[in-house]
N, C-alpha and C. Protein backbone atom coordinates (compact mmCIF):
# COMPACT_ATOMS: atom_id res chain seq x y z
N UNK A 1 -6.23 15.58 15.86
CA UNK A 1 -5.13 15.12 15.02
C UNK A 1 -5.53 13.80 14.36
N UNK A 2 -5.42 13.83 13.15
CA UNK A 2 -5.94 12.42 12.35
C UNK A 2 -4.52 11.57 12.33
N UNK A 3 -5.06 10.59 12.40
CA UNK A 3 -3.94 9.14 12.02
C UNK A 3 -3.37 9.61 10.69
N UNK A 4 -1.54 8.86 10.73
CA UNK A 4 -1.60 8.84 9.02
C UNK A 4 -1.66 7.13 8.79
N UNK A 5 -1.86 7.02 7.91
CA UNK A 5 -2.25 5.78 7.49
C UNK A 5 -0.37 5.66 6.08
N UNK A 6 -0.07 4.84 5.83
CA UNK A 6 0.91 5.03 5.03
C UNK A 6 0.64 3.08 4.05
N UNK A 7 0.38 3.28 2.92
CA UNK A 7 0.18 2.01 1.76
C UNK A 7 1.08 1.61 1.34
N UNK A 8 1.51 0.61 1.16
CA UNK A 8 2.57 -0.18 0.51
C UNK A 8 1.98 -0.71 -0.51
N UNK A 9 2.91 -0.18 -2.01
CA UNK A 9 2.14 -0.69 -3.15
C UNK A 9 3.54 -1.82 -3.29
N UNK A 10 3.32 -2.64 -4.41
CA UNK A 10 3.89 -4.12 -4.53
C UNK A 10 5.34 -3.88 -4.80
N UNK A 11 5.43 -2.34 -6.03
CA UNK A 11 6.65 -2.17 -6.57
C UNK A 11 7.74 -1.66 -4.99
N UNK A 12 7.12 -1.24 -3.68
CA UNK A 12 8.07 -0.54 -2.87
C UNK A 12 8.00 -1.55 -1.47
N UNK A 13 7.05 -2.98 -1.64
CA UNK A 13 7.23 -3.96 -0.90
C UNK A 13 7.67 -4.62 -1.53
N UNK A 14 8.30 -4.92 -2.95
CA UNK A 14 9.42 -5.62 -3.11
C UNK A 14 10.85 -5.31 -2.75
N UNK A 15 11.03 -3.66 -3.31
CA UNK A 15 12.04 -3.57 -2.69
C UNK A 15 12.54 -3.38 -1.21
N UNK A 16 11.84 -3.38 -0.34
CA UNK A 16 12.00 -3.16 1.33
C UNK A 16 12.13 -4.82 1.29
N UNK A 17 11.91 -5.93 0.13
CA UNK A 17 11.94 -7.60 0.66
C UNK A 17 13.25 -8.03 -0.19
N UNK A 18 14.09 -6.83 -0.73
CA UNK A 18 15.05 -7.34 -1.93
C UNK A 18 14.88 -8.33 -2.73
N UNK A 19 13.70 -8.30 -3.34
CA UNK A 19 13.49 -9.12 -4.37
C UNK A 19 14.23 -9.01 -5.61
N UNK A 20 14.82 -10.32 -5.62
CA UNK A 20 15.89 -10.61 -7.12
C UNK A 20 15.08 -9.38 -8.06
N UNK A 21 15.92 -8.81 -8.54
CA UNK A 21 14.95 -8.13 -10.53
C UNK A 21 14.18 -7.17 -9.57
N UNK A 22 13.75 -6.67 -8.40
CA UNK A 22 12.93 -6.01 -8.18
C UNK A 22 13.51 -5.21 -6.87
N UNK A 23 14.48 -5.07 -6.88
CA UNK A 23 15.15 -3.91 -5.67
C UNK A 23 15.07 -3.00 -5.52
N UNK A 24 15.25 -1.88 -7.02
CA UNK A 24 14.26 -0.58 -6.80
C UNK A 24 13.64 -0.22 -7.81
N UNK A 25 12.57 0.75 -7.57
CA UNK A 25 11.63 1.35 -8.34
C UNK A 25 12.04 2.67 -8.35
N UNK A 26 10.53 3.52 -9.62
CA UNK A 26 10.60 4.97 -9.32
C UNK A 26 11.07 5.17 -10.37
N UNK A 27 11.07 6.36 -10.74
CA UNK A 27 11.42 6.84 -12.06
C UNK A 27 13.07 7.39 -11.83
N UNK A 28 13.77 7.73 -12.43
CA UNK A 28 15.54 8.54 -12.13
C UNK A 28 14.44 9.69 -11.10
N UNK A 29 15.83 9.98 -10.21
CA UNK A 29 15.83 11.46 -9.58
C UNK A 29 14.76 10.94 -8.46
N UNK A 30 14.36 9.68 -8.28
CA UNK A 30 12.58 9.48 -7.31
C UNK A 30 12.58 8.36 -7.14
N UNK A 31 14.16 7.36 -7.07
CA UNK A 31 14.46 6.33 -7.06
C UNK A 31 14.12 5.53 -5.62
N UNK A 32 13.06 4.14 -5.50
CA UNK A 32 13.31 3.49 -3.93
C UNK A 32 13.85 2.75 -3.57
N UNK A 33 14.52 2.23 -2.81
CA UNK A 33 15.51 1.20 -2.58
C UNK A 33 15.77 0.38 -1.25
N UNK A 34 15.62 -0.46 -0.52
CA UNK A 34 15.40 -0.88 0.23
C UNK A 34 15.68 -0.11 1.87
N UNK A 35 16.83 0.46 1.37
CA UNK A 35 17.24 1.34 2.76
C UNK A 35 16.48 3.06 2.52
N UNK A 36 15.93 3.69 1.60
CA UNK A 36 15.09 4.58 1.95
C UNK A 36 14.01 4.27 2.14
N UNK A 37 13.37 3.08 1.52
CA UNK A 37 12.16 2.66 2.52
C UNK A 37 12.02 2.35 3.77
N UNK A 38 13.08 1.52 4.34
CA UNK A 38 13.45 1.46 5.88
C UNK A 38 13.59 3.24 6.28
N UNK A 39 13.80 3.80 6.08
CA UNK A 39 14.70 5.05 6.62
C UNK A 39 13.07 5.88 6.71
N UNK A 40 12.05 5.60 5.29
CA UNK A 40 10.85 6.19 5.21
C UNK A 40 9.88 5.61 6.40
N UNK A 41 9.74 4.38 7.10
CA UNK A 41 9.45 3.60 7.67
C UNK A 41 9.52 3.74 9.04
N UNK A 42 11.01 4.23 9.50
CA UNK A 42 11.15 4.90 11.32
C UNK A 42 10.99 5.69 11.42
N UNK A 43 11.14 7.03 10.32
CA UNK A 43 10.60 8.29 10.28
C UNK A 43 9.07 8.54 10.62
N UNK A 44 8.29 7.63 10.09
CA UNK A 44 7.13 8.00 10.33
C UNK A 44 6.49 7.14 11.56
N UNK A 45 7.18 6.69 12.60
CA UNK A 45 6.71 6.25 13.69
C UNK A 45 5.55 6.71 14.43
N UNK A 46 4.39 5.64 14.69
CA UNK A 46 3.05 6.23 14.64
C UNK A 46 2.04 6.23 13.62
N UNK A 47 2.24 6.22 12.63
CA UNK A 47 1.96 5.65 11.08
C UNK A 47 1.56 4.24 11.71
N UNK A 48 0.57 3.96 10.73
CA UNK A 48 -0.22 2.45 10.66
C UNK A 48 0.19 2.28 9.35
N UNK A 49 0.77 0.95 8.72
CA UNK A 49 1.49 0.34 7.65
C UNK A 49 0.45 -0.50 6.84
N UNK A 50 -0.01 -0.22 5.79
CA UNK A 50 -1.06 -0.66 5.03
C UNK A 50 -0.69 -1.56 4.04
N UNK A 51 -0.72 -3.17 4.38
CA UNK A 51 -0.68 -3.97 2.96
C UNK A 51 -1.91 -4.48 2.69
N UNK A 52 -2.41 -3.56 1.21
CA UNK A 52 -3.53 -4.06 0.91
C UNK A 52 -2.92 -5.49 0.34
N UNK A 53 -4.32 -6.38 -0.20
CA UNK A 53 -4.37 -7.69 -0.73
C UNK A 53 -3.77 -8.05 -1.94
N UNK A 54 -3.89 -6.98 -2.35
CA UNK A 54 -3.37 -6.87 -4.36
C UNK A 54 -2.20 -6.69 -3.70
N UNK A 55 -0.91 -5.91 -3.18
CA UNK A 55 0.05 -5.93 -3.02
C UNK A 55 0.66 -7.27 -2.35
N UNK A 56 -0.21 -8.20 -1.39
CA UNK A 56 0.27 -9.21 -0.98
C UNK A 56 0.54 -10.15 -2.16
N UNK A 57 -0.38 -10.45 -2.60
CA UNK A 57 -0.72 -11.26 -3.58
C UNK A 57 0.38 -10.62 -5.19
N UNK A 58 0.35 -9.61 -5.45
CA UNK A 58 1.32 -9.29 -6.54
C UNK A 58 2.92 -9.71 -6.03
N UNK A 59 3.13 -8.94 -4.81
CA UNK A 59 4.41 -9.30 -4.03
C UNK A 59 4.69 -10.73 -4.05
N UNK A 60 3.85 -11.94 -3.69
CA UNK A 60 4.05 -13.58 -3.92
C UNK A 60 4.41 -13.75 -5.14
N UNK A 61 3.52 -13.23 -6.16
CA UNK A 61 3.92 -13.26 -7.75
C UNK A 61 5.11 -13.33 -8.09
N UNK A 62 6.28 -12.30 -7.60
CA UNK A 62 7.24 -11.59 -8.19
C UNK A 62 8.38 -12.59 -7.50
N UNK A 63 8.31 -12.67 -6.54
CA UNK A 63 8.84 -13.51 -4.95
C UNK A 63 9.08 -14.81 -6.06
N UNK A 64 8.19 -15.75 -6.41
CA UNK A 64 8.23 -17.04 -7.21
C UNK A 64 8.40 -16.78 -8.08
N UNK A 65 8.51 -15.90 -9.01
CA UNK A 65 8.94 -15.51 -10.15
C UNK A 65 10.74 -15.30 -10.48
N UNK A 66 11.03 -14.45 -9.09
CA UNK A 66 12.21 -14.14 -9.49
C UNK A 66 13.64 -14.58 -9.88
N UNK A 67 14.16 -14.26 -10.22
CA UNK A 67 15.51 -15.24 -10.70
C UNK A 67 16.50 -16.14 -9.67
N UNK A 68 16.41 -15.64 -8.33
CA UNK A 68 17.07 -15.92 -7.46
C UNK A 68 16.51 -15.73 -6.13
N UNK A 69 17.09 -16.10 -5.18
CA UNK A 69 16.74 -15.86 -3.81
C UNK A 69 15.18 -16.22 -3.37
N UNK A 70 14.45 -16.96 -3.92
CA UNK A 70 13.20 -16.99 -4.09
C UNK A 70 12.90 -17.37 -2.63
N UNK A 71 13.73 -18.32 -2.02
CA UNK A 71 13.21 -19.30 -0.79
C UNK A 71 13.74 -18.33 0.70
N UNK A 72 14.37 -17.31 0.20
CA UNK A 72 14.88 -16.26 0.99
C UNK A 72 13.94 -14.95 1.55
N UNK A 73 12.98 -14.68 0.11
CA UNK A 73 12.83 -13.62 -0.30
C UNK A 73 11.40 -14.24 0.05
N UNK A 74 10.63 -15.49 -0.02
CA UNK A 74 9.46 -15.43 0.81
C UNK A 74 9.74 -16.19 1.92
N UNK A 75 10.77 -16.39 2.85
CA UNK A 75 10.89 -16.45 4.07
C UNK A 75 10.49 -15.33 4.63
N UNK A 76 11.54 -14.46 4.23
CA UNK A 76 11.19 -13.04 4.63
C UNK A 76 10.21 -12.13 4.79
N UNK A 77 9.14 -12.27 3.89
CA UNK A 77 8.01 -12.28 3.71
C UNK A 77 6.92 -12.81 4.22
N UNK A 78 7.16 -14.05 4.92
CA UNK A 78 6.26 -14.65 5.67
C UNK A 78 6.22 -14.24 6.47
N UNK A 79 7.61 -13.91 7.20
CA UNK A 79 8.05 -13.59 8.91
C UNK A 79 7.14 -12.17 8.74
N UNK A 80 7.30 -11.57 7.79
CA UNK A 80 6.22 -10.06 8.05
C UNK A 80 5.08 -10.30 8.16
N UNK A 81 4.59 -11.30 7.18
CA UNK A 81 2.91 -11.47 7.24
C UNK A 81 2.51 -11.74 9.02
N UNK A 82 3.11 -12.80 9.30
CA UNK A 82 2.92 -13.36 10.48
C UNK A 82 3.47 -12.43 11.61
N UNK A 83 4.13 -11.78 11.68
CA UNK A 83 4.18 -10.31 12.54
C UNK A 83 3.05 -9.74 12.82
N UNK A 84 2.24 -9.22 10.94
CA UNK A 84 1.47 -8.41 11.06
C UNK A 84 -0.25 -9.50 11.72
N UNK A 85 -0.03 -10.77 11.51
CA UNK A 85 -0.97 -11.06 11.73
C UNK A 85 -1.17 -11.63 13.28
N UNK A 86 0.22 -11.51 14.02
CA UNK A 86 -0.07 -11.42 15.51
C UNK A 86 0.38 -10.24 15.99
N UNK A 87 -0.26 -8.75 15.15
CA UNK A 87 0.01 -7.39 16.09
C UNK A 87 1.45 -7.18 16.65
N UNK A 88 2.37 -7.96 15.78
CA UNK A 88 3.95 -7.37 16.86
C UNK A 88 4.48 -6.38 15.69
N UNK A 89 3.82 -5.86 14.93
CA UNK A 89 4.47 -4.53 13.97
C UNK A 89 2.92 -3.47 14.03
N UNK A 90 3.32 -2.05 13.88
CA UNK A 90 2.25 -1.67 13.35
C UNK A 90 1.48 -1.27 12.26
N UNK A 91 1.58 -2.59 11.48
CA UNK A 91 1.00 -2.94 10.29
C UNK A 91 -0.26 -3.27 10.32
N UNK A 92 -1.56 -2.95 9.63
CA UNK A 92 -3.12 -3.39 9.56
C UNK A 92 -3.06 -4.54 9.30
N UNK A 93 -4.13 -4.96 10.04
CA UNK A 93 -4.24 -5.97 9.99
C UNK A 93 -5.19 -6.59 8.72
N UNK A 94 -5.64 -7.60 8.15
CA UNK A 94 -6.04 -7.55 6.81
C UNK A 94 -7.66 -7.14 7.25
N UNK A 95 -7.83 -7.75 8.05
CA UNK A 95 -9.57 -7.50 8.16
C UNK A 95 -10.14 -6.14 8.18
N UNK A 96 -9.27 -5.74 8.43
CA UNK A 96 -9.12 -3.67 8.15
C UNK A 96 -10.21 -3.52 6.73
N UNK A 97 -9.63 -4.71 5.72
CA UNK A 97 -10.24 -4.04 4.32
C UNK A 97 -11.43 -4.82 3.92
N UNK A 98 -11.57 -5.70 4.89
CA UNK A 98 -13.11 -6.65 4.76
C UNK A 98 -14.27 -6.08 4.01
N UNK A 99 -14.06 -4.51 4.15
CA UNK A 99 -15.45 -3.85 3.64
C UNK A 99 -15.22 -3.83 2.35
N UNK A 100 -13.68 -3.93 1.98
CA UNK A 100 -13.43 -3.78 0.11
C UNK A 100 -13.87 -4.86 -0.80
N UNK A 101 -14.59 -6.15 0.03
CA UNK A 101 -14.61 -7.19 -0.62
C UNK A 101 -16.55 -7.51 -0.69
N UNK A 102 -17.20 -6.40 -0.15
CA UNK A 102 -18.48 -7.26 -0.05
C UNK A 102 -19.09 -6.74 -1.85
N UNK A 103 -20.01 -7.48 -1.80
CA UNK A 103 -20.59 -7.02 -2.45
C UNK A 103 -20.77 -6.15 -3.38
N UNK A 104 -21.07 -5.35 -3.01
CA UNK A 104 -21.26 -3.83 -3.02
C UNK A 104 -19.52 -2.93 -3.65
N UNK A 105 -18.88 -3.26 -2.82
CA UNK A 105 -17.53 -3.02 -3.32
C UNK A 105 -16.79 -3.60 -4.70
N UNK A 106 -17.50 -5.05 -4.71
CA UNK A 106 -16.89 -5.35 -5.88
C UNK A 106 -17.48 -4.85 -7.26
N UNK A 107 -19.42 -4.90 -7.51
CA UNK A 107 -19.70 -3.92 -8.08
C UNK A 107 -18.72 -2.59 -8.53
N UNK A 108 -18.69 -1.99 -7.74
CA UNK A 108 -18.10 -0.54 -8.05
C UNK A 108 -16.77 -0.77 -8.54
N UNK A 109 -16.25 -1.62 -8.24
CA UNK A 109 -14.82 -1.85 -9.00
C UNK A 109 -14.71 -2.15 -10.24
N UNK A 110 -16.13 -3.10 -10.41
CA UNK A 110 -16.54 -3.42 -11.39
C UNK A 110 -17.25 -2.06 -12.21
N UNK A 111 -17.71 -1.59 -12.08
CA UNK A 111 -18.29 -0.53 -12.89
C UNK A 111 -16.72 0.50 -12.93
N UNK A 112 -16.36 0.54 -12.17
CA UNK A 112 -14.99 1.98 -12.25
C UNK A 112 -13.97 1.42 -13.23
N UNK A 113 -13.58 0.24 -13.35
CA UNK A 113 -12.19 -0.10 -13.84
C UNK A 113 -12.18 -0.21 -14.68
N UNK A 114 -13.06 -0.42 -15.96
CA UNK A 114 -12.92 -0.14 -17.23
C UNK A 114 -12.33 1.00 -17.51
N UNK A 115 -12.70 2.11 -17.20
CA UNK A 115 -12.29 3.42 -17.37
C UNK A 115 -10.74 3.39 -17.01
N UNK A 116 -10.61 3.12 -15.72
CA UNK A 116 -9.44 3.16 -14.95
C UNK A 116 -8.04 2.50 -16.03
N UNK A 117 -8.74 1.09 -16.38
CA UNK A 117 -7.82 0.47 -17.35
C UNK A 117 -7.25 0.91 -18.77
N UNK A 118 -8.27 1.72 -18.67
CA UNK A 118 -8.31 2.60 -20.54
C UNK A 118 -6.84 3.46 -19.83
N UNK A 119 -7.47 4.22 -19.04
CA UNK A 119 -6.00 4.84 -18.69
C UNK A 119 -4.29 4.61 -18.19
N UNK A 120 -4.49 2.68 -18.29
CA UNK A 120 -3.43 2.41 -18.14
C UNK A 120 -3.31 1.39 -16.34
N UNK A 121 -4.37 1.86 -15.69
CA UNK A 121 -3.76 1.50 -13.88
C UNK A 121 -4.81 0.16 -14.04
N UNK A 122 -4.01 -0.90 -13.04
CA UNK A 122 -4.15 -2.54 -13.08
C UNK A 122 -5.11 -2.34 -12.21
N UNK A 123 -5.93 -3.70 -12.36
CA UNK A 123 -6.94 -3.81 -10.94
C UNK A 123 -6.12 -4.22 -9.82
N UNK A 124 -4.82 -4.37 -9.54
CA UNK A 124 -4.13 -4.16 -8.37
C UNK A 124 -4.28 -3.12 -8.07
N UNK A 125 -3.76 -2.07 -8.91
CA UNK A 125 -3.45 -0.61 -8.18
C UNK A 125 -4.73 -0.42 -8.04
N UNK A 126 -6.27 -0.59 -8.77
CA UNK A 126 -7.64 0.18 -8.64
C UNK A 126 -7.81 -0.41 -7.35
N UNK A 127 -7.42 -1.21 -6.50
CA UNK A 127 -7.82 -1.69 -5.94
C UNK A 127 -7.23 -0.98 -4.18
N UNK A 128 -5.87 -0.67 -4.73
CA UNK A 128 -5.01 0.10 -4.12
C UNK A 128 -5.99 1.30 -3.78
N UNK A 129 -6.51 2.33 -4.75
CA UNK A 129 -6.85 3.11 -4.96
C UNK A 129 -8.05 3.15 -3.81
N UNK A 130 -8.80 2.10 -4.14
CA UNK A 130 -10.24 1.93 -3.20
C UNK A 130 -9.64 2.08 -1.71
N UNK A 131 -8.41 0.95 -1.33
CA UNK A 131 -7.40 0.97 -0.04
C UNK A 131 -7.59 2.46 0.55
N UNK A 132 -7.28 3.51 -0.32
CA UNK A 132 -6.68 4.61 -0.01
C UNK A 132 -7.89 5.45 0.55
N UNK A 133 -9.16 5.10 -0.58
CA UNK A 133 -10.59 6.40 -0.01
C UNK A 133 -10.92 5.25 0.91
N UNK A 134 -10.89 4.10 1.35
CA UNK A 134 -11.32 3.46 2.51
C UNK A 134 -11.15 4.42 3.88
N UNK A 135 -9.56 4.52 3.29
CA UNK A 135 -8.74 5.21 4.98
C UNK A 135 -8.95 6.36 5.03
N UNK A 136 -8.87 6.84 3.56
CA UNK A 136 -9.36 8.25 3.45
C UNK A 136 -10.63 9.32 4.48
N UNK A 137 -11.75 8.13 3.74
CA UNK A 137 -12.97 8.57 4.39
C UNK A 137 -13.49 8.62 5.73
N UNK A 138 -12.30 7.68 6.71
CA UNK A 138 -12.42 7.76 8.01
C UNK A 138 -11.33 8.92 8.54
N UNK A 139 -11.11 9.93 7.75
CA UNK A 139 -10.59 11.20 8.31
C UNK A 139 -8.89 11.28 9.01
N UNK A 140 -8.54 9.72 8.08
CA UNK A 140 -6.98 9.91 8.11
C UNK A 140 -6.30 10.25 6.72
N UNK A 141 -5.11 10.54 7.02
CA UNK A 141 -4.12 11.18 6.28
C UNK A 141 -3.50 10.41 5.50
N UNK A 142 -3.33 10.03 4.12
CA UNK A 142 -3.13 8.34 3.23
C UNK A 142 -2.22 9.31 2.75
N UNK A 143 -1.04 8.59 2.94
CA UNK A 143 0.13 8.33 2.02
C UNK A 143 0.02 6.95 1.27
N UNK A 144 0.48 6.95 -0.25
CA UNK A 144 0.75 5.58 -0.65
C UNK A 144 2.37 5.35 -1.48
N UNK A 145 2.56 5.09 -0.42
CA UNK A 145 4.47 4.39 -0.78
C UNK A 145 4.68 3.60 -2.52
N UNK A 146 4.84 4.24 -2.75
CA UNK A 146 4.93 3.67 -4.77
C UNK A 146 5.79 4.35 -5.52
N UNK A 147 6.30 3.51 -6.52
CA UNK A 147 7.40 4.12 -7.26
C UNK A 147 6.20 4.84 -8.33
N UNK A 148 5.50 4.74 -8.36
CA UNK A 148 4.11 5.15 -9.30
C UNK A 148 3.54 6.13 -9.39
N UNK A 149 3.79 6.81 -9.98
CA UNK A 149 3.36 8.63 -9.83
C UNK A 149 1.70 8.52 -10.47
N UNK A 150 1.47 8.07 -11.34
CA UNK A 150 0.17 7.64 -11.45
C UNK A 150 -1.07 6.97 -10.02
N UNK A 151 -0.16 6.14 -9.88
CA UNK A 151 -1.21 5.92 -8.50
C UNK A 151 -1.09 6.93 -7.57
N UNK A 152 -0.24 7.12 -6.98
CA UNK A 152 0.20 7.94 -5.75
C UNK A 152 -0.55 9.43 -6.28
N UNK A 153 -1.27 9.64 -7.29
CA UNK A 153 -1.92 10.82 -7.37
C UNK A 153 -3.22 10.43 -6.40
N UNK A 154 -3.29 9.22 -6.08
CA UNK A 154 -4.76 8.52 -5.42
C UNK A 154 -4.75 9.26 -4.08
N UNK A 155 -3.67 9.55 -3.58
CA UNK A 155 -3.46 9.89 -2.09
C UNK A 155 -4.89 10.99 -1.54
N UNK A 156 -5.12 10.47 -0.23
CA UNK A 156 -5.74 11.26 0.28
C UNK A 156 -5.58 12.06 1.46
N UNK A 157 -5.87 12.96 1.61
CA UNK A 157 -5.25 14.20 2.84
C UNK A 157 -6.66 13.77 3.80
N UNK A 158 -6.23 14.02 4.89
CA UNK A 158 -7.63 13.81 6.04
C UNK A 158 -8.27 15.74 5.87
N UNK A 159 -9.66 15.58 5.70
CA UNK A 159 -10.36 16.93 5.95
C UNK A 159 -9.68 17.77 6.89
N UNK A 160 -9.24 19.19 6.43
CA UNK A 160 -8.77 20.18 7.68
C UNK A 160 -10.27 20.51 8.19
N UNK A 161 -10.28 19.97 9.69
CA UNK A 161 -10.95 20.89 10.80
C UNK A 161 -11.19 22.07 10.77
N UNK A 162 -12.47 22.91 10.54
CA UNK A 162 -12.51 24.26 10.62
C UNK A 162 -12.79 24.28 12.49
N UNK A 163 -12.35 25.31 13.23
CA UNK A 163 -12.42 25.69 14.08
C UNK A 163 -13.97 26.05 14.28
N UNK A 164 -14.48 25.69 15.91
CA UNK A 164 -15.53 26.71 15.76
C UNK A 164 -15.66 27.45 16.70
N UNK A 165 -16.50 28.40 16.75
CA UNK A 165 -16.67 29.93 16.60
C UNK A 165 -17.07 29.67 18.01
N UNK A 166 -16.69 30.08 19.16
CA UNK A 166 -17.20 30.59 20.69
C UNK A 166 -18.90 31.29 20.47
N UNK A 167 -19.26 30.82 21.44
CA UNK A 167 -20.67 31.42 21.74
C UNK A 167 -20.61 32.54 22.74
């Protein structure tokens, strides 16, 4: 049985932080809102909770940006970081994505995202994207939580197991 891994992109960790101007996402009919993300959140108990870096960092953006509640809205936000960064949620921890940053990784981001950008998706989300075949390729099951039907095509399924054959 593979892990699922489940991503939090910025637009569906704002609204789980009620950020002023940013409560829900999603297109009509596929709408998120702070209490179906909670509700998406206990449901999948067992799930490992993925905030990549671009979502931290976009999420601060929006947080100081917003019209109101600002000193509320990254309180709140802190208290999660600092959860996730003493293991009392089961949220990844950041060093999880250490490998997205060497070298080598940034290259390829660098060579991919031109393309990526022609089509419209930010080097947040490309970056998201990399998040996803990270977890991907270790043979878990990636959901990515987004009001973004464009990204969330990124998702990756863990390889089905073929059975094998008795001797």
């Amino acid at each position: 049985m593979s892990r699922k891994i489940l991503i939090l992109d910025t637009s569906v960790l704002c609204c789980l932080l009620d950020v002023a101007g940013k409560a829900t996402c999603g297109p009509v009919g596929d709408r998120w809102d702070k209490g179906r993300i909670e509700k998406l959140l206990e449901s999948e108990k067992g799930a490992t909770i993925v905030l990549p870096l671009a979502s931290i960092i976009e999420t601060g953006n929006h947080i100081a940006q917003a019209g109101a509640r600002r000193f509320e809205s990254a309180t709140s936000f802190c208290t999660k970081l600092k959860a996730v960064a003493d293991a009392e949620i089961p949220w990844a921890a950041f060093s999880e994505q250490a490998d997205l940053w060497t070298p080598e990784s940034l290259r390829r981001i660098a060579d991919e995202w031109p393309a990526l950008a022609a089509t419209g998706l930010s080097m947040g989300d490309a970056t998201i994207k990399q998040v996803a075949e990270y977890y991907g390729k270790s043979g878990m099951t990636v959901e990515i939580i987004t009001g973004d039907a464009g990204l969330k095509a990124y998702e990756t399924q863990a390889p089905i197991m073929t059975p094998r054959r008795r001797r």
